[in-house]
Protein backbone atom coordinates (compact mmCIF):
# COMPACT_ATOMS: atom_id res chain seq x y z
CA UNK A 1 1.13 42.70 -2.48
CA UNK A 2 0.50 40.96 1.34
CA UNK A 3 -0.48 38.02 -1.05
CA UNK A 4 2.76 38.01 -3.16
CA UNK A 5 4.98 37.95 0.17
CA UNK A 6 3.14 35.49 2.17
CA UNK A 7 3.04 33.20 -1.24
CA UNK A 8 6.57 33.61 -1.98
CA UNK A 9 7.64 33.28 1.47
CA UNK A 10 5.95 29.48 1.31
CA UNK A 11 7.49 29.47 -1.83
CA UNK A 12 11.10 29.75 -0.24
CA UNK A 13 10.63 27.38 3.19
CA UNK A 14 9.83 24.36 0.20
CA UNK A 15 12.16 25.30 -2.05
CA UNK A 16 15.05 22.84 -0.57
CA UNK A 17 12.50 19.64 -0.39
CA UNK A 18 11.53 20.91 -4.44
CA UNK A 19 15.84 20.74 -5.30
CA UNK A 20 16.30 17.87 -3.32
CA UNK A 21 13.00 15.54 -4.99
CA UNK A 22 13.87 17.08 -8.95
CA UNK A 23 18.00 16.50 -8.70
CA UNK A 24 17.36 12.54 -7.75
CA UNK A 25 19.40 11.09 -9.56
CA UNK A 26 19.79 7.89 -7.16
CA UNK A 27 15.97 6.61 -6.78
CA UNK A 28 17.00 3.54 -5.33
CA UNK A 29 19.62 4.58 -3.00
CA UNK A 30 17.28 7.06 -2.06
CA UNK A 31 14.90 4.21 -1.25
CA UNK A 32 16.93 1.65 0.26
CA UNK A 33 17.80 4.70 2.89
CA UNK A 34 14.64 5.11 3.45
CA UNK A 35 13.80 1.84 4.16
CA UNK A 36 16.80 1.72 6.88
CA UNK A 37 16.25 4.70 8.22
CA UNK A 38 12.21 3.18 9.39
CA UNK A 39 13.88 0.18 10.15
CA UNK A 40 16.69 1.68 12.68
CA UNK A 41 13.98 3.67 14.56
CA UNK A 42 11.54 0.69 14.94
CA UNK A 43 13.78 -1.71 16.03
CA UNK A 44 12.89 -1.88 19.60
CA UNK A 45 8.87 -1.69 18.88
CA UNK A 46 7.16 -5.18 19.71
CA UNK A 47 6.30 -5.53 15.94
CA UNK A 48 10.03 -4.87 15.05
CA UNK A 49 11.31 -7.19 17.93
CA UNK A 50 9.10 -10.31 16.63
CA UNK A 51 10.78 -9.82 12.27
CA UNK A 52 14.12 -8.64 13.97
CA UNK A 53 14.74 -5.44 12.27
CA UNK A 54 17.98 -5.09 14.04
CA UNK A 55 19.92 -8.05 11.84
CA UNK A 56 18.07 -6.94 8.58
CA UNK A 57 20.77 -5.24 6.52
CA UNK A 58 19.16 -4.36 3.13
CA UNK A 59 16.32 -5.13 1.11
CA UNK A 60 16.46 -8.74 0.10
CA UNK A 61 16.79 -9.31 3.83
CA UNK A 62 13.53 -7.80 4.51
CA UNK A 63 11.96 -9.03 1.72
CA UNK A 64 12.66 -12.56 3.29
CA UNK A 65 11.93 -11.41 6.88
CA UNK A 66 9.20 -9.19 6.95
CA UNK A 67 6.15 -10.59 5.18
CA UNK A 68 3.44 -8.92 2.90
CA UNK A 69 0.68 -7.56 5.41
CA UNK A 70 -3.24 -6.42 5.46
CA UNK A 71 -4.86 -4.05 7.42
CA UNK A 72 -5.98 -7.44 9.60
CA UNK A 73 -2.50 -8.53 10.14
CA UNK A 74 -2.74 -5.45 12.48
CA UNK A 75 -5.48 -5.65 13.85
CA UNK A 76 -4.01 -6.69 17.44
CA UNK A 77 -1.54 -4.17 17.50
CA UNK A 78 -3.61 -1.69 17.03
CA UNK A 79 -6.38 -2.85 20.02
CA UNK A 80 -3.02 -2.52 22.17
CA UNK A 81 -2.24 1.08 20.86
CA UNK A 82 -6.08 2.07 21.52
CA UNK A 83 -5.75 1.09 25.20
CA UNK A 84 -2.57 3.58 25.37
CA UNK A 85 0.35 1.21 25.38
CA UNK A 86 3.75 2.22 23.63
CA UNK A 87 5.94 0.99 21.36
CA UNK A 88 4.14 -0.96 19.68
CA UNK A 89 4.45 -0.54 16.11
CA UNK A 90 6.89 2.37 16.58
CA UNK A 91 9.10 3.62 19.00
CA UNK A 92 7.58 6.82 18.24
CA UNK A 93 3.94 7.68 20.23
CA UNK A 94 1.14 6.99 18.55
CA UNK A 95 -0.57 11.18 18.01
CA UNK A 96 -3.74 9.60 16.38
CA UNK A 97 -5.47 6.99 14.96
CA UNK A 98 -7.51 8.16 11.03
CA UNK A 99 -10.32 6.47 10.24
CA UNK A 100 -9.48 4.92 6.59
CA UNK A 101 -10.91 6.62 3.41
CA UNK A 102 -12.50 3.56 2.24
CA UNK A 103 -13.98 2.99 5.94
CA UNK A 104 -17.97 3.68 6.29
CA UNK A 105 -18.30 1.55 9.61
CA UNK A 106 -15.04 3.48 11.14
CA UNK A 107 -13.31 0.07 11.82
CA UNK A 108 -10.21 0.57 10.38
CA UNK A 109 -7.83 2.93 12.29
CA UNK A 110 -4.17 4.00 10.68
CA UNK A 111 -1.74 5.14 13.59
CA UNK A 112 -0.03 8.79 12.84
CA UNK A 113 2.91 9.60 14.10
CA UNK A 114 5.28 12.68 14.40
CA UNK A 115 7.44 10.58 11.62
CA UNK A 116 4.71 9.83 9.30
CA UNK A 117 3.59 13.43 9.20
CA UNK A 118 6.97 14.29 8.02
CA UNK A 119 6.58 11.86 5.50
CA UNK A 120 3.42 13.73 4.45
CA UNK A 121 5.46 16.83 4.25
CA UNK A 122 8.21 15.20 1.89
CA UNK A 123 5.32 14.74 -0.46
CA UNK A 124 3.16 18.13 -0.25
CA UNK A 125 6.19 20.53 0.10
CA UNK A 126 7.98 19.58 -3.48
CA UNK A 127 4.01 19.60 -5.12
CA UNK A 128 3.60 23.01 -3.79
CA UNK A 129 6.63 24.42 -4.77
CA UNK A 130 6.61 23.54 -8.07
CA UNK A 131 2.41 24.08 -8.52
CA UNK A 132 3.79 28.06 -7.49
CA UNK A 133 6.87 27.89 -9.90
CA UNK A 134 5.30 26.65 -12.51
CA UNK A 135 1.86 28.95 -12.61
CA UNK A 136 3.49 32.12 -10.98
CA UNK A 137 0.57 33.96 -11.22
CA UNK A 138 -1.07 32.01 -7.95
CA UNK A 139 1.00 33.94 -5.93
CA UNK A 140 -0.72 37.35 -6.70
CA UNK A 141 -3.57 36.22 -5.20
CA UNK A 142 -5.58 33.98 -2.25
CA UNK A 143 -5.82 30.10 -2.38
CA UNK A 144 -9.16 27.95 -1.85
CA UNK A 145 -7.96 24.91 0.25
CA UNK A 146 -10.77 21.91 0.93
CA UNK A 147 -11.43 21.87 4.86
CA UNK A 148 -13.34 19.28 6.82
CA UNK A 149 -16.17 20.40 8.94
CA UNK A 150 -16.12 18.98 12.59
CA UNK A 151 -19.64 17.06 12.03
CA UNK A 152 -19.27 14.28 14.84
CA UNK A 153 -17.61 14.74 18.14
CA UNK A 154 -14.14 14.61 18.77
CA UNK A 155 -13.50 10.85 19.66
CA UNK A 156 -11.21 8.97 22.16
CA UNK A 157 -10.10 5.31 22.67
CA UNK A 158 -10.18 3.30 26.07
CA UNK A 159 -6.27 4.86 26.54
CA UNK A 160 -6.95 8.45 25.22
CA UNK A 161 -5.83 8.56 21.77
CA UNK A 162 -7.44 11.11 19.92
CA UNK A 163 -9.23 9.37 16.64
CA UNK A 164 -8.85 11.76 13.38
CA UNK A 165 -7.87 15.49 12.68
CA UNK A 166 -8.50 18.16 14.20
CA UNK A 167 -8.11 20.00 11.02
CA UNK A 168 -6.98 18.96 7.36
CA UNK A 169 -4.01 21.67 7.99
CA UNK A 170 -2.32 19.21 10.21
CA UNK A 171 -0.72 18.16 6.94
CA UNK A 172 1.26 21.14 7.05
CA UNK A 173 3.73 22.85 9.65
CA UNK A 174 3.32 25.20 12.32
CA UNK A 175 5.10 28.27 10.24
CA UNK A 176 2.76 27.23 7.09
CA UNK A 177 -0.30 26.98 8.92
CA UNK A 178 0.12 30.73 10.02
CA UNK A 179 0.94 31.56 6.39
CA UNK A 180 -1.68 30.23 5.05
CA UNK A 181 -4.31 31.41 6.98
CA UNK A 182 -3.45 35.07 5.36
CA UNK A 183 -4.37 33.68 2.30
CA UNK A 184 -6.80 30.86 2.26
CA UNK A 185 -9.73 31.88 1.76
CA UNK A 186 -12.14 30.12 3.82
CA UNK A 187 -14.14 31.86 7.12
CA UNK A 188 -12.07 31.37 10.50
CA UNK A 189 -13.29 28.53 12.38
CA UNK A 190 -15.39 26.99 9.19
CA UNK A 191 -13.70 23.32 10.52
CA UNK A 192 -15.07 23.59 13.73
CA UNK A 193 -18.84 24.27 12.01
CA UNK A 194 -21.16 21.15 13.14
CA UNK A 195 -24.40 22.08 10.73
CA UNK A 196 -23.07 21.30 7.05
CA UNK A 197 -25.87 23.73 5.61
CA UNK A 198 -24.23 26.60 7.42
CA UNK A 199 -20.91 24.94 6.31
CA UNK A 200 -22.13 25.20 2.60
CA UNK A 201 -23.17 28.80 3.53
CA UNK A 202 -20.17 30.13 5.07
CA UNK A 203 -17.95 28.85 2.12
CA UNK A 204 -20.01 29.87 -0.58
CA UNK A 205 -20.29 33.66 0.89
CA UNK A 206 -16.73 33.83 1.53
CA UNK A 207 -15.63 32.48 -2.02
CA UNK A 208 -17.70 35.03 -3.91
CA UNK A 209 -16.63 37.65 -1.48
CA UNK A 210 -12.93 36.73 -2.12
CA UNK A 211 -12.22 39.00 -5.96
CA UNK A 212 -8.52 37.96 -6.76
CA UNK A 213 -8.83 33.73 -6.15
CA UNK A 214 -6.08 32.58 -8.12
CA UNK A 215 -6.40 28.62 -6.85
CA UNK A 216 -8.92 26.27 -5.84
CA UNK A 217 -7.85 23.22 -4.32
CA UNK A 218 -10.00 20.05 -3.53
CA UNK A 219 -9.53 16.62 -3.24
CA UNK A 220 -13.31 15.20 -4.93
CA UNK A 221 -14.04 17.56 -7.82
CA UNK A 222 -17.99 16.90 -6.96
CA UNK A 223 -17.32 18.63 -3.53
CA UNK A 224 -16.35 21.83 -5.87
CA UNK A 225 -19.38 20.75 -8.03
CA UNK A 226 -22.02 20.63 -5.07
CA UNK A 227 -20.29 24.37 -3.97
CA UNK A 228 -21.18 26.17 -7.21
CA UNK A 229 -24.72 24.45 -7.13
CA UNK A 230 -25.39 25.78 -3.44
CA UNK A 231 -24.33 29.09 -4.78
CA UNK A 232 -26.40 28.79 -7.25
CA UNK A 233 -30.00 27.65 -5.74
CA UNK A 234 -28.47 30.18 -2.92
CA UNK A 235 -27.49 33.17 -5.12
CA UNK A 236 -30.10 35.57 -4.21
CA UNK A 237 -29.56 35.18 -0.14
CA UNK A 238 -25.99 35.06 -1.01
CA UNK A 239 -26.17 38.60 -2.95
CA UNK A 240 -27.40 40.19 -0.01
CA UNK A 241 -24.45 39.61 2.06
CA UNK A 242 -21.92 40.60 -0.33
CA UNK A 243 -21.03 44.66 -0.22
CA UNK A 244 -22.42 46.71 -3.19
CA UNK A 245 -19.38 47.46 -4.84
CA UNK A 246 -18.61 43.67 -5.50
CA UNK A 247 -22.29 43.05 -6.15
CA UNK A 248 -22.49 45.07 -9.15
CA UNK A 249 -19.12 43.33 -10.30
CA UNK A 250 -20.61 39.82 -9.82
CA UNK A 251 -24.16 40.15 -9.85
CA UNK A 252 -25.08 39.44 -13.61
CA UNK A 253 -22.12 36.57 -13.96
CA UNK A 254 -23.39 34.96 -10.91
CA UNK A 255 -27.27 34.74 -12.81
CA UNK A 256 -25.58 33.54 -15.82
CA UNK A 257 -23.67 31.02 -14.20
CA UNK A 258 -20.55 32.41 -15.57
CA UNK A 259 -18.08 31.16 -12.81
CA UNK A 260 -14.88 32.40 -14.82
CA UNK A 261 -15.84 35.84 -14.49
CA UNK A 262 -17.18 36.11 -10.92
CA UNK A 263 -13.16 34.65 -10.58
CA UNK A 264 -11.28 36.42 -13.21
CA UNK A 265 -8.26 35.59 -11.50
CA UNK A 266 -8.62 32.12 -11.20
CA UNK A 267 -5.72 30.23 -12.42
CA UNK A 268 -5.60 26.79 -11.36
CA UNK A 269 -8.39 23.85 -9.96
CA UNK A 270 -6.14 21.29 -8.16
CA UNK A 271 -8.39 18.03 -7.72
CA UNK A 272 -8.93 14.15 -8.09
CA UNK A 273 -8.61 13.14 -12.34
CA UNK A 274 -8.21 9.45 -11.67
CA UNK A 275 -11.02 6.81 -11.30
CA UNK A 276 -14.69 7.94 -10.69
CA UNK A 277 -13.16 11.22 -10.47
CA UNK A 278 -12.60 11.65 -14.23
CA UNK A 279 -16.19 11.96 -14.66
CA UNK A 280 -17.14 14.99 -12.18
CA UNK A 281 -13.29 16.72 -12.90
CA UNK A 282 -14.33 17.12 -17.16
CA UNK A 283 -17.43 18.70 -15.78
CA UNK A 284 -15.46 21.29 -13.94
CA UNK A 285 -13.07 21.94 -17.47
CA UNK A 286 -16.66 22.90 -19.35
CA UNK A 287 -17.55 25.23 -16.31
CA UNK A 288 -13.78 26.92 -16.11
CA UNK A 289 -12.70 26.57 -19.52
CA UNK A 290 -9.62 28.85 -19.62
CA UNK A 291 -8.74 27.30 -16.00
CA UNK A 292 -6.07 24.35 -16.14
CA UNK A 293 -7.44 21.91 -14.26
CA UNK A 294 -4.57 19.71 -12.69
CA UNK A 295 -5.44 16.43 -11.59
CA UNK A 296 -3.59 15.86 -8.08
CA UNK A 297 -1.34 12.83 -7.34
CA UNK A 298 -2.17 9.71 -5.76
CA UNK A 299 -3.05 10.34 -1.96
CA UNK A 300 -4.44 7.54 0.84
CA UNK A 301 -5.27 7.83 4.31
CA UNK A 302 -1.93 5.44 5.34
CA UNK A 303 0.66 7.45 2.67
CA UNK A 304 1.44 9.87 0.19
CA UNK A 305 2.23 8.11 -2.85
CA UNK A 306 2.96 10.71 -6.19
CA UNK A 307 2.03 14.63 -6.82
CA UNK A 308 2.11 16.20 -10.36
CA UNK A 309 5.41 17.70 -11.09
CA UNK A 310 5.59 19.53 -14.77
CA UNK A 311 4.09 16.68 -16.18
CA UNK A 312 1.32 16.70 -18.86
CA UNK A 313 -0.11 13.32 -17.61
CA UNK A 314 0.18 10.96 -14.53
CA UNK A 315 2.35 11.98 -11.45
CA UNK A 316 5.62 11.14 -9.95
CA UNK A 317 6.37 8.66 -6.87
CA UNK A 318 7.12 10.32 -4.16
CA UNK A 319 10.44 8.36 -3.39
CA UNK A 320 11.03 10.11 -0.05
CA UNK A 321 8.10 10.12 2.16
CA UNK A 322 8.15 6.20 2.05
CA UNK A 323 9.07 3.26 1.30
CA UNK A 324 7.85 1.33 -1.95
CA UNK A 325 7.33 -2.05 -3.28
CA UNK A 326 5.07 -2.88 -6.04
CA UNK A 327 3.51 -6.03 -6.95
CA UNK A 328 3.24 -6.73 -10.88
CA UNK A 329 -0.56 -7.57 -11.64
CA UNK A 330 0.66 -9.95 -14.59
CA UNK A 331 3.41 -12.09 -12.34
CA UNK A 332 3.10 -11.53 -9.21
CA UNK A 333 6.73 -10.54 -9.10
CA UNK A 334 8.00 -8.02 -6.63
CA UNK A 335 9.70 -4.55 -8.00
CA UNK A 336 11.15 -1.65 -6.64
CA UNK A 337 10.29 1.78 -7.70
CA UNK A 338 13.29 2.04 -9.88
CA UNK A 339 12.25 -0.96 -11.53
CA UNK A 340 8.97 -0.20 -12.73
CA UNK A 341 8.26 -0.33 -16.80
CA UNK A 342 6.40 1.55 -18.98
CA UNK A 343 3.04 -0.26 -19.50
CA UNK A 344 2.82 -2.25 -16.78
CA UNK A 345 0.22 -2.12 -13.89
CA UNK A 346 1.49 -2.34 -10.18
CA UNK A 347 -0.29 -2.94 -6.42
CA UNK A 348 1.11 -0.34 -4.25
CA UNK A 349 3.08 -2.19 -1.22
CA UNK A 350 3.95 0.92 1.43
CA UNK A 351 6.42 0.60 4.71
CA UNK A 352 6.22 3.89 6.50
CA UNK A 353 7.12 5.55 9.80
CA UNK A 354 3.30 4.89 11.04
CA UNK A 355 3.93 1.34 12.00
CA UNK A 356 2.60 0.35 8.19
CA UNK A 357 5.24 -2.75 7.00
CA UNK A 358 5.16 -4.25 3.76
CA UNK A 359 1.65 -2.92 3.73
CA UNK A 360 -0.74 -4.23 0.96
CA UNK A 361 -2.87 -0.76 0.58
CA UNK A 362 -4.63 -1.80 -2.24
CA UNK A 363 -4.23 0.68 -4.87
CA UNK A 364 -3.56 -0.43 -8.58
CA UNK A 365 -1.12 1.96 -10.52
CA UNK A 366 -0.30 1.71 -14.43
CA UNK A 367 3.11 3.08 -15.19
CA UNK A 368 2.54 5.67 -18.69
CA UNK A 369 5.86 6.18 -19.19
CA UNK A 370 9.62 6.47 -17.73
CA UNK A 371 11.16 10.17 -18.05
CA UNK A 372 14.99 9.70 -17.55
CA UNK A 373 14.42 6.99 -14.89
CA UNK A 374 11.57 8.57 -13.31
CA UNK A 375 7.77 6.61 -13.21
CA UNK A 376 5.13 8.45 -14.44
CA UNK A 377 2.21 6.64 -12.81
CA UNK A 378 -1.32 6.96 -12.73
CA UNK A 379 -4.22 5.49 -10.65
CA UNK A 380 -6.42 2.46 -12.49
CA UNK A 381 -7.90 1.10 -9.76
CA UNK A 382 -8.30 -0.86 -6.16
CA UNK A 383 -7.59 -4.72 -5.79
CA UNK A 384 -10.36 -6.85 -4.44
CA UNK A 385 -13.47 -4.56 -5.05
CA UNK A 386 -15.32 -6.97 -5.92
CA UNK A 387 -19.23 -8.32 -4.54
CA UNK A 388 -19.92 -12.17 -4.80
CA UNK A 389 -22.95 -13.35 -3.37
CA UNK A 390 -24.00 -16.32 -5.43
CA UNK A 391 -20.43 -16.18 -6.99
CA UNK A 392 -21.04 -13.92 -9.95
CA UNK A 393 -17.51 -11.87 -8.90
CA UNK A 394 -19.07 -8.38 -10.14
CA UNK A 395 -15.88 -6.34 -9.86
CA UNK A 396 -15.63 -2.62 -9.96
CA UNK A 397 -14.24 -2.82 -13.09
CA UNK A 398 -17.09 -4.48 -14.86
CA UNK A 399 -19.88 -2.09 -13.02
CA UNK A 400 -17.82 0.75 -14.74
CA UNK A 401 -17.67 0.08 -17.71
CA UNK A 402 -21.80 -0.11 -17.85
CA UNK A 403 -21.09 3.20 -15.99
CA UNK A 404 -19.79 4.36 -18.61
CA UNK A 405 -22.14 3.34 -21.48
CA UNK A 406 -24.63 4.69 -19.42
CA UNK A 407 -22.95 8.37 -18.97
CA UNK A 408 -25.43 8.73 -16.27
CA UNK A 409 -25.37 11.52 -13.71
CA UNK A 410 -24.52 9.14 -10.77
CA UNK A 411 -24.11 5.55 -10.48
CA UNK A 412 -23.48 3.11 -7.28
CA UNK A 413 -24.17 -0.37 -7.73
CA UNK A 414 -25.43 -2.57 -4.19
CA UNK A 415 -25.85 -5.77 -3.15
CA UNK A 416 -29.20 -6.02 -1.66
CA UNK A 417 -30.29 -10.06 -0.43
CA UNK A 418 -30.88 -11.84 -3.71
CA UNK A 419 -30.27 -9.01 -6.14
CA UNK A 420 -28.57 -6.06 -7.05
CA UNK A 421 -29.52 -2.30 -6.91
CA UNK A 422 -28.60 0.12 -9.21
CA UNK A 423 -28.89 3.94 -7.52
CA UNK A 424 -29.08 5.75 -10.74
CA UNK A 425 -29.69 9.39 -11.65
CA UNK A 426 -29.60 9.49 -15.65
CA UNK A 427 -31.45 12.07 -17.87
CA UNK A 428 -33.22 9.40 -20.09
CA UNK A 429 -35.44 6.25 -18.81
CA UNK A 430 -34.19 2.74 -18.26
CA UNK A 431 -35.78 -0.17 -18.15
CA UNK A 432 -34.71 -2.98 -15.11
CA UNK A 433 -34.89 -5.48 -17.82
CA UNK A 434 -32.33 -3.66 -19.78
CA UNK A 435 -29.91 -2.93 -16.94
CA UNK A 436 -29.96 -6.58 -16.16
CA UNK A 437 -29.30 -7.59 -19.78
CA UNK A 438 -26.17 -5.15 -19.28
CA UNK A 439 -24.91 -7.32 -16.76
CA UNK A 440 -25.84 -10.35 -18.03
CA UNK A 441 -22.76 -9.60 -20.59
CA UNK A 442 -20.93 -11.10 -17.07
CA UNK A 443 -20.49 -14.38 -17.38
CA UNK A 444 -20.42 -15.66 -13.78
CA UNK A 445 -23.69 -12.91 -13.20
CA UNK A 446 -25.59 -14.42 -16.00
CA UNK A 447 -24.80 -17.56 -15.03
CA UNK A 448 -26.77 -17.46 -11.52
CA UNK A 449 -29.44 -15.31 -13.34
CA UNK A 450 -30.10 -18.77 -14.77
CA UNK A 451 -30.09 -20.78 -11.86
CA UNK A 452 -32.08 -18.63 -10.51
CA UNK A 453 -30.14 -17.45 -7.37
CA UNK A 454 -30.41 -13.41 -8.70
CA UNK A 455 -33.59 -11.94 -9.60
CA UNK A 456 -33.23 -9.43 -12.12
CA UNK A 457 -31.31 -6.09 -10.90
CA UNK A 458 -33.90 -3.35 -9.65
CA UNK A 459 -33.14 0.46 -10.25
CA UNK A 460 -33.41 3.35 -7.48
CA UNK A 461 -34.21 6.19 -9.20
CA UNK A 462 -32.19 9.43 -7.46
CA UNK A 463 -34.41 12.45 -7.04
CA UNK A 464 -32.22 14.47 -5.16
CA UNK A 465 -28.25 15.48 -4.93
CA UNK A 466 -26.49 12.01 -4.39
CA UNK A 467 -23.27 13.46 -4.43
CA UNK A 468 -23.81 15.58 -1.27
CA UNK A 469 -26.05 13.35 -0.01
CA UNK A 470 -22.83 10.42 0.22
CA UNK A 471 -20.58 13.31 1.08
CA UNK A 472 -22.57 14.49 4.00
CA UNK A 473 -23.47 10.59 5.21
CA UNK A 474 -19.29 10.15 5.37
CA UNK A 475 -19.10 13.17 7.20
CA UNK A 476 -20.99 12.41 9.95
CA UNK A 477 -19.55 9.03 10.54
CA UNK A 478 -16.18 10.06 10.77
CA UNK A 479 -14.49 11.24 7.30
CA UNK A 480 -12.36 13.67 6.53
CA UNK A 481 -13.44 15.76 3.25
CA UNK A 482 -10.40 15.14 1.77
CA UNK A 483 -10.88 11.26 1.88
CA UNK A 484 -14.16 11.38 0.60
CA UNK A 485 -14.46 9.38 -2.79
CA UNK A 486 -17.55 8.15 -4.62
CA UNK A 487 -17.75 4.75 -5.06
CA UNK A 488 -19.17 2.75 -8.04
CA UNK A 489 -19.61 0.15 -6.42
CA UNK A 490 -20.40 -0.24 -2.67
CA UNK A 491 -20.43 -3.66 -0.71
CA UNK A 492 -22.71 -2.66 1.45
CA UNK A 493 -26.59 -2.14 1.14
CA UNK A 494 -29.33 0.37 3.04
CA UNK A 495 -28.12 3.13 1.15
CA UNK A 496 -32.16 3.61 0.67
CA UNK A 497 -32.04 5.66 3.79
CA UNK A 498 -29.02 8.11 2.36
CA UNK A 499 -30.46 8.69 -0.88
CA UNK A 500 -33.23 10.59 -2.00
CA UNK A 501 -35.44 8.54 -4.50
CA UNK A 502 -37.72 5.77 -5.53
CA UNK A 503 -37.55 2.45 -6.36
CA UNK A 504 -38.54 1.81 -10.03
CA UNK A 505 -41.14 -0.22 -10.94
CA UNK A 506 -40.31 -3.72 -12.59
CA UNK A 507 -41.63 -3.82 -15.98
CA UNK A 508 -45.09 -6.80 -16.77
């Protein structure tokens, strides 16, 4: 019953962002408020000073004033907001600076402020609402949230600004925070745990202690993955914990593997669908097949961009946390999000109360359809993922596709000094030689094959668990869990000393 309340209760402080997003009928004056709104408050920063935010009076004004940025365009800025001066990018203070999700070298820094978190908000509160409206039977139970263990020490700048979370709950209110922690179910002070194996443990006790789970919710799908194989390699320790009477419910599910019944309750798995993801997320619909599996909306480190909303496929733009440009891949031409069209594929441009204008982030979008003026959008991709050392331009889209003919286990493709690396973990045997001729389908790879500036790509064979392997190496340099994602193809190399394996041997 405590469950019910407490559920219903969040249920009823979201309800007027859920009426608010659904009746739009207006997305683009909706948006161009928005955009004045970040434009009024920033007019006094230094950055809105130098484009003169103060004379720009609606769109086509800052189109032609403020021009298309990169994270480097900022660069500056931000070295002044790290040595504690103000008003820089926003009037607002700076609370933190988050390390990007893409970041493994912790160099790029997003500012958050008070305004951006509310931005956040406009995006989660609506999602929320209408996962609990439209699967009522979550309420009647607890919730499984993903939560970031504190694996490095907290970390200041030269002028005291905290870098990252504290805790992935900072997403959400003070009155929702204390809600939730009735019914998440997740040991108290889990975030603050520094050894990850103890991390692992803690979770996995308390989720098979926890009877009536009704939703999981995680931002990788692997990260629920590598959970039910701890539990698994662990389930014997793990039994011993657990009282009697929910032993004897559990104990002959849990040896079978049989993850539905240990969770009869279980109603929905919130995660990642998009991408890399798509792979580990139709492993999760074998293990919970009466589960529905939603696939989450399109979330990055500087904004929150779409959440599912009733609909089968895809998810909606979140038209009030920020505001949105998109760049059509095919022209180059410059829409708004009431412009978009039903087949086409977008770069996501952002402007945001976190000191973000014009901002190129870098995600690729393909619009399914249009539902009464409304995108339905879905991630394809990131821009400019591409390695070139001898320029053969091997883009992330090529490397997945061999991915994909592969359907290995795990796959991250490296550039190593005058070669690539393949880290594979596959079920069958694969030759080098074979991999290469894969590639050589490329024809800018193929073509320095023959010059003889790439020697023939080498496999590392994976041994171990890659997946928690990479998660745990992003943990400890910075990372939140939640902006954790598995790369195909990395641009960096060394990954030898993250991964457990071999090299294979070339073929005579």
């Amino acid at each position: 019953m405590i469950y019910w309340l407490v559920n219903t209760m969040l249920c009823f402080l979201y309800k007027k962002e859920y009426k608010r997003y659904i009746n739009c009928k207006n997305i683009k004056g909706v948006q161009e408020g928005k955009l004045k709104e970040i434009l009024m408050k920033n007019m006094n920063s230094l950055y809105g000073k130098k484009y003169n935010f103060s004379e720009i009076k609606n769109y086509e004004e800052y189109k032609n004033k403020v021009p298309l940025t990169i994270y480097e365009d900022y660069l500056k800025y931000i070295e002044q907001i790290k040595r504690g001066k103000k008003h820089i990018l926003t009037m607002e203070d700076v609370k933190l600076l988050e390390l990007t999700s893409g970041s493994m070298t912790a160099s790029k820094l997003i500012p958050y402020t008070e305004g951006l978190k509310k931005e956040f908000q406009a995006g989660i509160k609506p999602w929320i609402y209408s996962l609990y409206i439209s699967y009522p039977e979550i309420k009647k139970g607890k919730s499984y949230w993903s939560v970031t263990p504190v694996t490095t020490e907290k970390k200041y700048t030269s002028g005291n600004v905290p870098i990252g979370f504290e805790e992935d709950s900072e997403y959400f209110g003070k009155i929702e925070k204390y809600l939730m922690n009735i019914i998440f179910a997740y040991p108290k002070d889990i975030k603050l745990e520094r050894d990850i194996e103890v991390f692992y443990w803690k979770t996995a006790l308390k989720l098979l202690k926890t009877e009536n789970l009704t939703l999981i919710s995680v931002w990788n799908p692997s990260f629920l993955l590598l959970l039910l194989q701890y539990i698994k390699e662990n389930r014997e320790k793990l039994l011993k914990k657990i009282s009697i009477k929910r032993r004897k419910k559990i104990e002959k599910f849990l040896f079978e593997d049989n993850y539905s019944k240990i969770w009869k309750n279980l109603k929905v798995i919130s995660c990642w669908g998009d991408g890399n993801a798509i792979h580990y997320m139709e492993d999760i619909k074998k293990i919970f097949k009466k589960v529905l599996i939603q696939p989450k909306g399109i979330l990055a480190t500087e904004g929150f961009l779409s959440f599912p909303i009733g609909d089968k496929e895809g998810s909606r733009i979140s038209y009030y946390s920020h505001f949105f440009e998109f760049i059509e891949r095919e022209t180059g031409d410059i829409k708004l999000a009431s412009q978009l069209i039903a087949g086409k594929n977008y770069e996501v441009v952002l402007t945001t109360s976190g000191g973000l204008y014009r901002y190129c982030i870098g995600d690729i979008i393909t619009v399914i359809s249009v539902k009464n003026g409304h995108p339905i959008i879905r991630f394809s991709g990131r821009k400019g993922a591409v390695s070139d050392l001898f320029g053969e331009k091997i883009s992330e889209e090529f490397a997945g596709t061999i991915y994909k003919k592969l359907e290995a286990q795990y796959f991250m493709l490296t550039p190593e000094k005058d070669r690539y690396r393949l880290y594979l973990k596959s079920s069958y045997e694969i030759s080098n030689k074979k991999i290469d001729e894969m590639f050589r389908k490329n024809f800018h790879y193929d073509y320095c094959r023959k010059l003889g500036q790439l020697k023939e790509i080498e496999i590392f064979r994976l041994t171990g668990e890659p997946e928690k392997e990479y998660i745990e190496y992003c943990l400890k340099n910075g990372q939140r869990l939640g902006n954790i994602k598995l790369k195909i193809l990395s641009q960096k190399n060394g990954w030898e000393n993250v991964y457990t394996g071999y090299l294979q041997k070339e073929e005579k």
